[in-house]
N, C-alpha and C. Protein backbone atom coordinates (compact mmCIF):
# COMPACT_ATOMS: atom_id res chain seq x y z
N UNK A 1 0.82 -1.19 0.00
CA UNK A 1 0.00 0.00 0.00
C UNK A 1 0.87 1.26 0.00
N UNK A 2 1.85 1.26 1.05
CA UNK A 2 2.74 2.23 0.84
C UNK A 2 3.64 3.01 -0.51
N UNK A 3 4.14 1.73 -0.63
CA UNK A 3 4.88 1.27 -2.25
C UNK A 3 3.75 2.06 -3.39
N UNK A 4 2.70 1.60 -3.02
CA UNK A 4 1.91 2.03 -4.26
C UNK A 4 1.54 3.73 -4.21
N UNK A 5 1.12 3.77 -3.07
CA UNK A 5 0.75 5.39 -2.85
C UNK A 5 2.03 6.44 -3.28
N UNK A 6 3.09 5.47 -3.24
CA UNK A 6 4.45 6.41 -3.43
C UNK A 6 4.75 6.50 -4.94
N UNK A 7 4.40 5.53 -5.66
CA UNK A 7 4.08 5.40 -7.18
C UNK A 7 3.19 6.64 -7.65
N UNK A 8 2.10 6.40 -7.00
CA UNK A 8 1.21 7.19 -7.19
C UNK A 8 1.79 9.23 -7.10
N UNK A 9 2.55 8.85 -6.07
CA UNK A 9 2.36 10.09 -6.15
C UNK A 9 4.13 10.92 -6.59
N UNK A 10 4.79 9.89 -7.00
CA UNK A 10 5.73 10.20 -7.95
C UNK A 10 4.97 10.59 -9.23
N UNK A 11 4.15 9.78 -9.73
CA UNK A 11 3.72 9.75 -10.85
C UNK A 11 2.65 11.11 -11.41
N UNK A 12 1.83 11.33 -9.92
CA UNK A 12 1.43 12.94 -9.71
C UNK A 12 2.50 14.38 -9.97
N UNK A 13 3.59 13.96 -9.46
CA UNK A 13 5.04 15.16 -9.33
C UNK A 13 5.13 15.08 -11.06
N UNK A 14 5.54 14.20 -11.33
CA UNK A 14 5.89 14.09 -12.75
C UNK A 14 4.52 14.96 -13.89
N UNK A 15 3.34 14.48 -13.62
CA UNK A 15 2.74 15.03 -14.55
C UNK A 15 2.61 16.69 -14.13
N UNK A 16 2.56 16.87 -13.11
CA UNK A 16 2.57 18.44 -12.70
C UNK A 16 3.80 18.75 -12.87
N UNK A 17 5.09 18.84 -13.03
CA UNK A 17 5.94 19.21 -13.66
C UNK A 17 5.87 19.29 -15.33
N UNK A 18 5.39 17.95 -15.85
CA UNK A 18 4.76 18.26 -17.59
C UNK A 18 4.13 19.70 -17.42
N UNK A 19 2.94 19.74 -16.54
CA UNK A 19 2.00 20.97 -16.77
C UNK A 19 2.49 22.18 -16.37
N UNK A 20 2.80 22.23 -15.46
CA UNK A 20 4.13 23.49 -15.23
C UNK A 20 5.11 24.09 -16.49
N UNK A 21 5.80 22.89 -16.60
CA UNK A 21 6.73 23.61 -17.99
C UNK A 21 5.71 24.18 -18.75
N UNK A 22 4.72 23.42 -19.31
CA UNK A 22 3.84 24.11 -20.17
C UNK A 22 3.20 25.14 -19.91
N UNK A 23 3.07 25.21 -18.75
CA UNK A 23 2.41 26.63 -18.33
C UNK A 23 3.54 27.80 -18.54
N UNK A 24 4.88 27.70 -18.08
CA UNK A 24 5.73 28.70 -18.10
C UNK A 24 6.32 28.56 -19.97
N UNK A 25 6.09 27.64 -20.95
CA UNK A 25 5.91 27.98 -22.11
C UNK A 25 4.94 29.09 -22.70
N UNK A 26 4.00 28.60 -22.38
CA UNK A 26 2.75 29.68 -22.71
C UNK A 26 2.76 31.09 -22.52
N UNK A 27 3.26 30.72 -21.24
CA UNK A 27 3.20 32.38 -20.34
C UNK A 27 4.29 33.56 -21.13
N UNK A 28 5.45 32.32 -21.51
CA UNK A 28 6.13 33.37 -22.30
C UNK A 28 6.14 33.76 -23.74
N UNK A 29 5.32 32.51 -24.35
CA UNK A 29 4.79 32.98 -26.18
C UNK A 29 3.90 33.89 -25.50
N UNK A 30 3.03 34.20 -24.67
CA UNK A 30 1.75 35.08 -24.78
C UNK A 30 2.72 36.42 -24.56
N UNK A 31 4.17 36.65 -23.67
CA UNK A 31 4.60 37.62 -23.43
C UNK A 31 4.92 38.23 -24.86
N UNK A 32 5.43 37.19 -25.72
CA UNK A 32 6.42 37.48 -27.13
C UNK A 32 5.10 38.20 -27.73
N UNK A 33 4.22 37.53 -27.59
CA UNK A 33 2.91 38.33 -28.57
C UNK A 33 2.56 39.71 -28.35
N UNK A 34 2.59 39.45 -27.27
CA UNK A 34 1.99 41.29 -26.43
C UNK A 34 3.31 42.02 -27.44
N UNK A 35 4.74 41.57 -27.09
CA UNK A 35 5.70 42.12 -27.04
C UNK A 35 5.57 42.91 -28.89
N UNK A 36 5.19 41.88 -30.07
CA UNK A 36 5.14 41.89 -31.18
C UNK A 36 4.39 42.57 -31.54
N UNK A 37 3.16 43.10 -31.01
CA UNK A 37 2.16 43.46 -30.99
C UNK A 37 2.11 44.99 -31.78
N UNK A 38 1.74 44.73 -33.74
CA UNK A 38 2.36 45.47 -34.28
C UNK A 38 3.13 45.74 -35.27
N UNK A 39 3.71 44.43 -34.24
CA UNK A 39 4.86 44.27 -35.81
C UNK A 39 4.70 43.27 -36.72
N UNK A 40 5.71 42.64 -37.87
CA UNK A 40 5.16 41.55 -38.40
C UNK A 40 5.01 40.14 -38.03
N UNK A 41 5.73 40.15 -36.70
CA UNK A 41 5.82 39.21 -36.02
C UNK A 41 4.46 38.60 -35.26
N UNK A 42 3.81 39.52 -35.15
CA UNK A 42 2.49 39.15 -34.49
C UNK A 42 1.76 37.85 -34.36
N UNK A 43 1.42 38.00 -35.67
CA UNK A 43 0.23 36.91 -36.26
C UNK A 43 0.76 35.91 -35.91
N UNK A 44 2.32 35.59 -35.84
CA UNK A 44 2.97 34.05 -36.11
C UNK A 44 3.41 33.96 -34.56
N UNK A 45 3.21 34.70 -33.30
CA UNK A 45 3.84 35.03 -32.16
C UNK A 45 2.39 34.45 -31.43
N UNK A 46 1.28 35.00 -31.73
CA UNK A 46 -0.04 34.96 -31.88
C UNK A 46 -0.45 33.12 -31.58
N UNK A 47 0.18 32.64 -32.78
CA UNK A 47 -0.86 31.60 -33.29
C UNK A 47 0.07 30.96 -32.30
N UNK A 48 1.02 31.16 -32.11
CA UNK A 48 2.54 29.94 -31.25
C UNK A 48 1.92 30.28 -29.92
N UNK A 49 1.22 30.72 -29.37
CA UNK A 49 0.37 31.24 -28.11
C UNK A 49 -0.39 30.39 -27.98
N UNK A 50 -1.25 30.73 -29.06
CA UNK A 50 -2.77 30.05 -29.09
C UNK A 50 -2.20 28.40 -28.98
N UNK A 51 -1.63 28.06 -29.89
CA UNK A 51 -1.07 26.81 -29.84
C UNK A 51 -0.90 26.16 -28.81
N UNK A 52 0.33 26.92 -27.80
CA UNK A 52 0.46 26.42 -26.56
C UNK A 52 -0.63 26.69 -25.47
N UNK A 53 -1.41 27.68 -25.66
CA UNK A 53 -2.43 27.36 -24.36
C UNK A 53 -3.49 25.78 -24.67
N UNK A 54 -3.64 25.73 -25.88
CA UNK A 54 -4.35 24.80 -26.17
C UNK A 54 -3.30 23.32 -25.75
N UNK A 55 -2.22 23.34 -26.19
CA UNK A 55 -1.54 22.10 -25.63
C UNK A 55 -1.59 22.27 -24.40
N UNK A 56 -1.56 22.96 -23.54
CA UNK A 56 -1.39 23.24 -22.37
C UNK A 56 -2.73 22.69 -21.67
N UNK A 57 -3.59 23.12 -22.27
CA UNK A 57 -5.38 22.62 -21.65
C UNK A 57 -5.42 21.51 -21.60
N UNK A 58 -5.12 20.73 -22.97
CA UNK A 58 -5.24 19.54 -23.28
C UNK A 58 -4.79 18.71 -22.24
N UNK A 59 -3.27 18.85 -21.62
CA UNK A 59 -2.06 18.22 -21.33
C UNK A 59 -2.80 18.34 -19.72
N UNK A 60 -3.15 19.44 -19.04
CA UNK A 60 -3.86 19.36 -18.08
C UNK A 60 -5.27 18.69 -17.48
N UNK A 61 -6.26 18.48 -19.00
CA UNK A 61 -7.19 17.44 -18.63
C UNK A 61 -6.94 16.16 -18.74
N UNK A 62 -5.96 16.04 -19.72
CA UNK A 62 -5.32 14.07 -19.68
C UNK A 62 -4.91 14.06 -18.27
N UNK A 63 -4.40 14.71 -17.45
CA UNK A 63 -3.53 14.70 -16.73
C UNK A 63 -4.70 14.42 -14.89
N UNK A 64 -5.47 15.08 -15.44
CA UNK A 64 -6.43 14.52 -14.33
C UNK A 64 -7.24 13.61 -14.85
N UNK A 65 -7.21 12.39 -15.98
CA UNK A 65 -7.99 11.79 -16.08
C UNK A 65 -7.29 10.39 -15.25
């Protein structure tokens, strides 16, 4: 029981570290966008945002399933 709960909750650390990085990915395409905001860089700063919040959502509901 022990053994297992400790599995368990290695295996918890690990996926919240997945979701973490991804969160501090996101956080900083959304900065680059603001940052672009304007220039021609935008649209493509933009979509690399959108991109990662959506991997990011995703990666967070697998993650509590």
């Amino acid at each position: 029981m022990i053994v297992e709960n400790l599995c368990q909750a290695a295996e918890l650390d690990k996926k919240m570290g997945e979701v973490n990085d991804l969160f501090v990915e996101a956080r900083e395409l959304i900065a680059d966008a603001l940052d672009s905001q304007g220039s021609t860089y935008f649209e493509d700063d933009l979509d690399d945002a959108q991109h990662a919040g959506k991997v990011l959502s995703y990666t967070s509901i697998c993650s509590l399933a």
